[in-house]
PDB file of N, CA and C in Angstrom:
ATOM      1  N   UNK A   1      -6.991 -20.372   8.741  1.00  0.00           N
ATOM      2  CA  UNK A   1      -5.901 -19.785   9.487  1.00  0.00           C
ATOM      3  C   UNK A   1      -5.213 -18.684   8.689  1.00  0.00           C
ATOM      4  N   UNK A   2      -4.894 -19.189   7.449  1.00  0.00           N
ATOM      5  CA  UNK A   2      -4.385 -17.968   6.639  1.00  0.00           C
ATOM      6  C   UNK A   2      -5.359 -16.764   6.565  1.00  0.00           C
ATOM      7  N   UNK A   3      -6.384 -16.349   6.666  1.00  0.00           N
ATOM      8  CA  UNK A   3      -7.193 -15.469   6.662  1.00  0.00           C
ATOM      9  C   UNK A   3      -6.735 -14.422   7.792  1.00  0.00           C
ATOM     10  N   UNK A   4      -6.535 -14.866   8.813  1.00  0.00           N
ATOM     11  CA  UNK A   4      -6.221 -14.585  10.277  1.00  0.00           C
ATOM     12  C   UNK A   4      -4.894 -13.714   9.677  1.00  0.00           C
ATOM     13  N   UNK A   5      -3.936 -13.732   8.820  1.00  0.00           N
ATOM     14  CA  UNK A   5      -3.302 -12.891   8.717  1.00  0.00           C
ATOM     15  C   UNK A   5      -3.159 -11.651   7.780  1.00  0.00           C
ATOM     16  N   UNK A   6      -4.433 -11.741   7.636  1.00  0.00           N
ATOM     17  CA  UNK A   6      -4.901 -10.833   6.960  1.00  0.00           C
ATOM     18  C   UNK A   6      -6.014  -9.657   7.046  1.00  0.00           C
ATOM     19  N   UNK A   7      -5.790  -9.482   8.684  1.00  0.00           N
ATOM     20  CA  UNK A   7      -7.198  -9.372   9.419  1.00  0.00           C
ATOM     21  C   UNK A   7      -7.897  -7.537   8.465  1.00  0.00           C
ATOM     22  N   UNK A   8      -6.362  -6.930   8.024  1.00  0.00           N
ATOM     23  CA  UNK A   8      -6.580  -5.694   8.109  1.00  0.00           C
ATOM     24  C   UNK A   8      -5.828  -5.319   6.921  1.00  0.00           C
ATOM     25  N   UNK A   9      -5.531  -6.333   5.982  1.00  0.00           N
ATOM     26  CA  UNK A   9      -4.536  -6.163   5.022  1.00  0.00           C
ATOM     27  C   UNK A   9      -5.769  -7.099   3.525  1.00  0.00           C
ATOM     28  N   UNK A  10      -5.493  -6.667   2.574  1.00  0.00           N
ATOM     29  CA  UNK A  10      -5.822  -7.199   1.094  1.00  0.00           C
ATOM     30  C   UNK A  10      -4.921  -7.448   0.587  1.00  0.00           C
ATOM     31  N   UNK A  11      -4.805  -8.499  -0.185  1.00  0.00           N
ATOM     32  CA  UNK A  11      -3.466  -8.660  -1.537  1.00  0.00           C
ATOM     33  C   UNK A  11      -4.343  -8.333  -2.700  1.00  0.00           C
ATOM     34  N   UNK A  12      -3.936  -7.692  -3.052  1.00  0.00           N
ATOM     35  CA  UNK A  12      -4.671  -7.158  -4.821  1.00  0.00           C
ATOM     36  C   UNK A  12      -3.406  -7.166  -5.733  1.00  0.00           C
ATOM     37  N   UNK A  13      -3.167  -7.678  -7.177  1.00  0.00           N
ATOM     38  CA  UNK A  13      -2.359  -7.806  -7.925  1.00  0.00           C
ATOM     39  C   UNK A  13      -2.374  -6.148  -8.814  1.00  0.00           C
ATOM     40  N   UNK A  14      -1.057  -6.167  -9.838  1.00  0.00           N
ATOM     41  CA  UNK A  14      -1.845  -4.503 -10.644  1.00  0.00           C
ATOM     42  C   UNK A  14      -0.014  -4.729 -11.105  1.00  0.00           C
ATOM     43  N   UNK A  15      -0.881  -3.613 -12.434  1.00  0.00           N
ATOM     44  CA  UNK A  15       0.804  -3.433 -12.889  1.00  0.00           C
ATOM     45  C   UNK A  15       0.881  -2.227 -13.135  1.00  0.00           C
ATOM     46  N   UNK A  16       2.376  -1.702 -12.766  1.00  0.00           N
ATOM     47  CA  UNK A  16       2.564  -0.310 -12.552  1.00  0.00           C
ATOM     48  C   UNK A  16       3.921   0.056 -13.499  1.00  0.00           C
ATOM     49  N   UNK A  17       4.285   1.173 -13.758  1.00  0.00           N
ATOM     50  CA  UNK A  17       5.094   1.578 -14.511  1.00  0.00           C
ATOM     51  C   UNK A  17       6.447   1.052 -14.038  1.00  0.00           C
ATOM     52  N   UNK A  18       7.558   0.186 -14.987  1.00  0.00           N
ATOM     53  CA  UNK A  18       8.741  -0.183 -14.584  1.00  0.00           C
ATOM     54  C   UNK A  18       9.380   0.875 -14.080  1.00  0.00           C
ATOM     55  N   UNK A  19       9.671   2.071 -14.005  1.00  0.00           N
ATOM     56  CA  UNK A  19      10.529   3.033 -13.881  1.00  0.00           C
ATOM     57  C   UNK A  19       9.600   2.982 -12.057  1.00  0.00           C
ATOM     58  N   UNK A  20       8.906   3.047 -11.749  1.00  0.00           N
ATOM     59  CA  UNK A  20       7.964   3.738 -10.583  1.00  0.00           C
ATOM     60  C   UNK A  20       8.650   2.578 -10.493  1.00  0.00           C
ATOM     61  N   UNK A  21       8.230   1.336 -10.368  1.00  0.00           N
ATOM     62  CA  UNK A  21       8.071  -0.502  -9.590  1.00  0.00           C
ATOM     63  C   UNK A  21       9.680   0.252  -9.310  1.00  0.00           C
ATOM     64  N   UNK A  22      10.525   0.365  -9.979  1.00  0.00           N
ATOM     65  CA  UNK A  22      12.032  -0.053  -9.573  1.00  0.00           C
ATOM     66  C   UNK A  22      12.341   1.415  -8.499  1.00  0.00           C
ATOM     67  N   UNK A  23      11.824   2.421  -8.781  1.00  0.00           N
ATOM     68  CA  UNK A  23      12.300   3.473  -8.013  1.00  0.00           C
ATOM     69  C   UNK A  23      11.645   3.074  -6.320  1.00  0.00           C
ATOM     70  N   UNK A  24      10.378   2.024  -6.268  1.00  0.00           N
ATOM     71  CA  UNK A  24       9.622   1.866  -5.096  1.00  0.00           C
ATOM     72  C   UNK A  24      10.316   0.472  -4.564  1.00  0.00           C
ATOM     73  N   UNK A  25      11.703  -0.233  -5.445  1.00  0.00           N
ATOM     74  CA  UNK A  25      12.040  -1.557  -5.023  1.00  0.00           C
ATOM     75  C   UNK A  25      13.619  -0.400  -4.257  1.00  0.00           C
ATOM     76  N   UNK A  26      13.840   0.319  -4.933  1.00  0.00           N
ATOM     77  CA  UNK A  26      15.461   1.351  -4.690  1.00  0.00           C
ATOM     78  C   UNK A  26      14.842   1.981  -3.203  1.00  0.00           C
ATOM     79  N   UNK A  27      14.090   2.493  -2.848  1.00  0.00           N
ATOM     80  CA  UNK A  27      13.113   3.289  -1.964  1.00  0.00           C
ATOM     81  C   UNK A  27      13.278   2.774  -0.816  1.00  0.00           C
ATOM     82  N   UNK A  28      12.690   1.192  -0.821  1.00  0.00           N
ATOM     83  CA  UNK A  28      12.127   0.387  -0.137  1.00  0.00           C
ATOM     84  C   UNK A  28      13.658  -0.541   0.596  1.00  0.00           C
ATOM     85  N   UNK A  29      14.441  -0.417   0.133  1.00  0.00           N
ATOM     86  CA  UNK A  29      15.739  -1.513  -0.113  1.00  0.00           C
ATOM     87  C   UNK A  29      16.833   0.039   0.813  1.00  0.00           C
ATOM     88  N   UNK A  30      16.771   0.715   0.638  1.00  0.00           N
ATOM     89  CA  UNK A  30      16.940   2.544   1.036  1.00  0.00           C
ATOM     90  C   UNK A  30      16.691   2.365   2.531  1.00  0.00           C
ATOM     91  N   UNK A  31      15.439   2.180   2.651  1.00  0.00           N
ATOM     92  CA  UNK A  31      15.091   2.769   3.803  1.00  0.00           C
ATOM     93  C   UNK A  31      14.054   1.707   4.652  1.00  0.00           C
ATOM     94  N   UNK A  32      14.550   0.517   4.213  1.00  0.00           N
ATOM     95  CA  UNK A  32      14.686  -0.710   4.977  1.00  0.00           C
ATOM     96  C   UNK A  32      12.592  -0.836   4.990  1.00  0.00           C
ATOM     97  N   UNK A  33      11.849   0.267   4.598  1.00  0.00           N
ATOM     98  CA  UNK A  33      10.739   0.011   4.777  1.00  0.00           C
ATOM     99  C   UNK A  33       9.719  -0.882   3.861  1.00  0.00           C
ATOM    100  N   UNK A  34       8.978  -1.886   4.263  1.00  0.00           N
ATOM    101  CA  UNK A  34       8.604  -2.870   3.332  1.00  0.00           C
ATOM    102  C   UNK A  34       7.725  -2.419   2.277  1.00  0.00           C
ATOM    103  N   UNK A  35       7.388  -2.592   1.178  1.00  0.00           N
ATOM    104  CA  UNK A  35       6.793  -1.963  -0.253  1.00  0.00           C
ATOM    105  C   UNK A  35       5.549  -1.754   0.184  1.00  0.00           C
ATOM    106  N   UNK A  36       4.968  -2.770   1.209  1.00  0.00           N
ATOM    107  CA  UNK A  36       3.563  -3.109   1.472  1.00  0.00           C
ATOM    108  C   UNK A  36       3.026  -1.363   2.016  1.00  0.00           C
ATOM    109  N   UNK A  37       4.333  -0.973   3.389  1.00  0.00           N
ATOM    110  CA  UNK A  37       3.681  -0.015   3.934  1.00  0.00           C
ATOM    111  C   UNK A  37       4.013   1.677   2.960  1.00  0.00           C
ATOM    112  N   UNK A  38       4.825   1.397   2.164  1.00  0.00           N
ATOM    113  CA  UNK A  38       4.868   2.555   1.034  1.00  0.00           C
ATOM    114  C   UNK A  38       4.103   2.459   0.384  1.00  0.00           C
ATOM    115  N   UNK A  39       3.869   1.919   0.080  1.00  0.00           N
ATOM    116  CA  UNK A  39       2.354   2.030  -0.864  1.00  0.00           C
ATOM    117  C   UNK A  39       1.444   2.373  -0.090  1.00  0.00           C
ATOM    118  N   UNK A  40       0.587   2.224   1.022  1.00  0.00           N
ATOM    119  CA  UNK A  40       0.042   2.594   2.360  1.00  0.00           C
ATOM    120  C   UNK A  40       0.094   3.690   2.232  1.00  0.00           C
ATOM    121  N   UNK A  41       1.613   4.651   2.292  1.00  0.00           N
ATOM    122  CA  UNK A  41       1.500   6.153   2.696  1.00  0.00           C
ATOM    123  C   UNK A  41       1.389   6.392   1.346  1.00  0.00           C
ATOM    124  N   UNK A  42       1.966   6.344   0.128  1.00  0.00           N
ATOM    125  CA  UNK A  42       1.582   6.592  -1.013  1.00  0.00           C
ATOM    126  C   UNK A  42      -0.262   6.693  -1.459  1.00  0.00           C
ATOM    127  N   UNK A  43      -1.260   5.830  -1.120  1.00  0.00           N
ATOM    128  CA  UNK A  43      -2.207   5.822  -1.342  1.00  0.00           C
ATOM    129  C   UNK A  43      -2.923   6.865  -0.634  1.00  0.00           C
ATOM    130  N   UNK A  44      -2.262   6.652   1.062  1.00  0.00           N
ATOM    131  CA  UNK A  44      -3.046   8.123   2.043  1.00  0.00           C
ATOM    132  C   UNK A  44      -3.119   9.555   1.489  1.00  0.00           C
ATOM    133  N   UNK A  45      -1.795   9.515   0.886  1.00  0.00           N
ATOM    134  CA  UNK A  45      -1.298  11.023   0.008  1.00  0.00           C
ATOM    135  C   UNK A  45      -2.199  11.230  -1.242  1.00  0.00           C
ATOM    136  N   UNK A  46      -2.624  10.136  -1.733  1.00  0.00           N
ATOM    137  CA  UNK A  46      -3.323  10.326  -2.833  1.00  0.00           C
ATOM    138  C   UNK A  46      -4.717  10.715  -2.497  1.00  0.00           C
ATOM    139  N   UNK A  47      -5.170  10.071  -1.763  1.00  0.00           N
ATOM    140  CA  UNK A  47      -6.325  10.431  -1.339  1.00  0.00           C
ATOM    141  C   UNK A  47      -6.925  11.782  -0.427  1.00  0.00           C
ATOM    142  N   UNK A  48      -5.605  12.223   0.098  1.00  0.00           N
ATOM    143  CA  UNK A  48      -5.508  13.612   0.692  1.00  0.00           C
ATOM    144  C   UNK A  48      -5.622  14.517  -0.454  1.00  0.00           C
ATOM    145  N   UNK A  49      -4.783  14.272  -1.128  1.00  0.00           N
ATOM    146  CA  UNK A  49      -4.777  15.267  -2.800  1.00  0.00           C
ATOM    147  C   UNK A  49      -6.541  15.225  -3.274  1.00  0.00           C
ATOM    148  N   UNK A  50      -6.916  13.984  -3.096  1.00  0.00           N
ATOM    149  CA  UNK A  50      -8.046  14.569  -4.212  1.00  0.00           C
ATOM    150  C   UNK A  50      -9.422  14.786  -2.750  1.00  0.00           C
ATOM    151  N   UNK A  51      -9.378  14.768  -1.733  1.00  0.00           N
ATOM    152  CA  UNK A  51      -9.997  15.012  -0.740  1.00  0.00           C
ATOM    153  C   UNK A  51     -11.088  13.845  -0.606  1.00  0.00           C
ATOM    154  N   UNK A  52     -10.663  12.674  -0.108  1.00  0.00           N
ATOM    155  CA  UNK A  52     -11.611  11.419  -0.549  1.00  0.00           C
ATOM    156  C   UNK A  52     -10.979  10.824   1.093  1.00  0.00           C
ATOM    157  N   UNK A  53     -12.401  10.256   1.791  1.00  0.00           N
ATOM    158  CA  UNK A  53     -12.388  10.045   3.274  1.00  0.00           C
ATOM    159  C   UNK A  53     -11.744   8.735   2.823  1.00  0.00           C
ATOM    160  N   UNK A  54     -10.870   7.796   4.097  1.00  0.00           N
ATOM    161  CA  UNK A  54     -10.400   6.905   3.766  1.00  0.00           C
ATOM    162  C   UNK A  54     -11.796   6.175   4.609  1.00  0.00           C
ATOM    163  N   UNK A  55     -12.240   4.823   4.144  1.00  0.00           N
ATOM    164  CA  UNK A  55     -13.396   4.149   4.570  1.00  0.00           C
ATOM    165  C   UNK A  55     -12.770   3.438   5.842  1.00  0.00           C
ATOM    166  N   UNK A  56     -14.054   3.431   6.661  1.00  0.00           N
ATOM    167  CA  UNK A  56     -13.195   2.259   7.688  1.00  0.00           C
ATOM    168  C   UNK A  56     -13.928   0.973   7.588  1.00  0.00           C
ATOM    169  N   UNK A  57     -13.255   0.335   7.963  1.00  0.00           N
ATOM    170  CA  UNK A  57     -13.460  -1.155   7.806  1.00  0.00           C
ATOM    171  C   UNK A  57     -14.585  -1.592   8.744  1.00  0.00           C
ATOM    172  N   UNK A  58     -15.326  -2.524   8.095  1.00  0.00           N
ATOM    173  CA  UNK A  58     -16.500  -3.136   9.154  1.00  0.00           C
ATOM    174  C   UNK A  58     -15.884  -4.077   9.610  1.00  0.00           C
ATOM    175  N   UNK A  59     -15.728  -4.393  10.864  1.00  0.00           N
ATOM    176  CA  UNK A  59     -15.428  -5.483  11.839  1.00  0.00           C
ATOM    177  C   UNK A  59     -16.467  -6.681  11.843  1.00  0.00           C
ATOM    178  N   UNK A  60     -16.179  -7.780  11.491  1.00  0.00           N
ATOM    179  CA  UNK A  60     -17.358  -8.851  11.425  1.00  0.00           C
ATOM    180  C   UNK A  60     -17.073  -9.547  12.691  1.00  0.00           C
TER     181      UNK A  60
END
């Protein structure tokens, strides 16, 4: 069942610079939007910058 909520989402762990983590907890706390989906547009942007297709997901 827990899988099921995860149909389209990964949890991956990682450690990131304290100054970034707290400016993305100030951000997030700001503008009521959850860390999960800033990071989301943060990653799209990154990947626009270096010109890299985003993959799509295989549906099982």
């Amino acid at each position: 069942m827990a899988n099921n909520l995860y149909k389209t989402r990964k949890q991956y762990t990682m450690t990131v610079d304290t100054k970034l983590f707290d400016t993305l907890n100030e951000l997030s706390r700001q503008t009521r939007i959850p860390k999960s989906k800033l990071v989301d547009e943060a990653l799209e942007l990154l990947f626009e910058k270096h010109q890299i297709e985003i993959l799509v997901q295989n549906e099982e």
